[in-house]
Protein backbone atom coordinates (compact mmCIF):
# COMPACT_ATOMS: atom_id res chain seq x y z
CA UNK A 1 90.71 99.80 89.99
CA UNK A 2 89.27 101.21 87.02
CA UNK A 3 85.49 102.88 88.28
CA UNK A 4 82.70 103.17 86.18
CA UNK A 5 80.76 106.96 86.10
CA UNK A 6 77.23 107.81 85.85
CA UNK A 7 75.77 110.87 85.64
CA UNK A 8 74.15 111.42 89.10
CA UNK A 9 72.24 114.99 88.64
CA UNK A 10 70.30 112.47 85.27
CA UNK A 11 69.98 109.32 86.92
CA UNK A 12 69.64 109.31 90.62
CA UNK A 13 66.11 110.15 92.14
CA UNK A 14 66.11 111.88 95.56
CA UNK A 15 64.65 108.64 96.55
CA UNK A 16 67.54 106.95 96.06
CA UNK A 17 70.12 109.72 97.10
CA UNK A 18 67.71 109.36 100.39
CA UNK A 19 68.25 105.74 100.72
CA UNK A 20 71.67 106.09 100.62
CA UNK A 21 72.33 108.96 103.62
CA UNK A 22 69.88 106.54 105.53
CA UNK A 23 72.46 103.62 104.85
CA UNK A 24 75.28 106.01 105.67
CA UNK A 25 73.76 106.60 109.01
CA UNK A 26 72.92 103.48 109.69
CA UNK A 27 76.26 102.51 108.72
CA UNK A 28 77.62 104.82 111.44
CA UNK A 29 75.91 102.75 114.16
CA UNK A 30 76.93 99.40 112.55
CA UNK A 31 78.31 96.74 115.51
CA UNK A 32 81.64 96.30 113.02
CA UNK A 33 82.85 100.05 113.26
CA UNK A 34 85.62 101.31 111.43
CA UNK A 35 85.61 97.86 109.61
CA UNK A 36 82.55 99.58 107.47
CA UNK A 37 84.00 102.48 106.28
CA UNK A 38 85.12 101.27 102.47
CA UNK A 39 81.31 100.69 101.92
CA UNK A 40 80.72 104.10 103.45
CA UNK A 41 83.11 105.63 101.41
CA UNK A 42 81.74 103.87 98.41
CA UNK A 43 77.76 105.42 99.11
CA UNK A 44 79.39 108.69 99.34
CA UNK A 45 81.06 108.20 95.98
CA UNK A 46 78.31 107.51 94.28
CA UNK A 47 76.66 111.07 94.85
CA UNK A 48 79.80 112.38 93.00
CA UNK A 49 78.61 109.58 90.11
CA UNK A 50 81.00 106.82 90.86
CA UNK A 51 80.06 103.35 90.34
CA UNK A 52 81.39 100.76 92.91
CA UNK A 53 78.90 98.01 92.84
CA UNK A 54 81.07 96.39 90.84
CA UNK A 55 83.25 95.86 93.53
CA UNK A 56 80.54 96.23 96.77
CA UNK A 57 77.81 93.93 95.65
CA UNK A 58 80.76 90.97 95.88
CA UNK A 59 83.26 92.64 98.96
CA UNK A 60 83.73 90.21 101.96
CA UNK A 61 83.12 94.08 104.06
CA UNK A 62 79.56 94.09 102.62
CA UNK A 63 79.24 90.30 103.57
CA UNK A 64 79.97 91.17 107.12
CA UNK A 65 77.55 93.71 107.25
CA UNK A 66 74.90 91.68 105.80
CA UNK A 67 76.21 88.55 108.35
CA UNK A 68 75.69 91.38 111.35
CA UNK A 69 72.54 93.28 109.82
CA UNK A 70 70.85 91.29 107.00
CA UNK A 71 68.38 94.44 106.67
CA UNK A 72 70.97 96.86 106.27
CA UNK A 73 72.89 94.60 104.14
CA UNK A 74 70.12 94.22 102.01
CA UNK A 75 69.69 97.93 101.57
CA UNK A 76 73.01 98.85 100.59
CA UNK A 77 72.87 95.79 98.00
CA UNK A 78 69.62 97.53 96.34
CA UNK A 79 71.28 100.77 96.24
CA UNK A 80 74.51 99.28 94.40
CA UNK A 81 72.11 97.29 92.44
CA UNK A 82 70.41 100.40 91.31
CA UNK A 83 73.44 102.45 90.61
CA UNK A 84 75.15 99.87 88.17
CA UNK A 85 71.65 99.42 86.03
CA UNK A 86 72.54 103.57 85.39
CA UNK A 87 74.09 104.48 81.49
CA UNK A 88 77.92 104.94 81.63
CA UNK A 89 78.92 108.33 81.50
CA UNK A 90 81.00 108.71 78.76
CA UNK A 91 83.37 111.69 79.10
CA UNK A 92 84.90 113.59 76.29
């Protein structure tokens, strides 16, 4: 899995980094449990500028989610939306 970077501290607003700890927690009280934690894991990567929508926007555990909450599902779908329209960090 090769993952795209951003740079976070540039390109995320505190709006967004706001939006995502409210997914997080709503995550936490998600009917599907431990079955959510890739997605959580992949919000909390992006605050270290990881890109995984990629990968989230299309996963069959975000599908679930959005089956079981179509609100929440939504949300997290924005946020990963969001994060891939940010320049590629390119490291040297």
């Amino acid at each position: 899995m090769d993952i795209r970077r951003f740079n976070r501290h540039e390109n995320m607003s505190s709006e967004t980094r706001g939006l995502i700890l409210e997914a997080i927690g709503e995550l936490a009280i998600c009917p599907l449990g431990p079955s959510t934690f890739i997605v959580e894991n992949w919000l909390f990567g992006s605050f270290d500028g990881y890109d995984y929508s990629e990968y989230a926007i299309a996963s069959t555990e975000l599908a679930s989610i959005t089956e079981v909450d179509p609100a929440l599902g939504n949300k997290i779908k924005e946020i990963f939306t969001l994060v891939g329209s940010y320049p590629t960090l390119i490291l040297s």
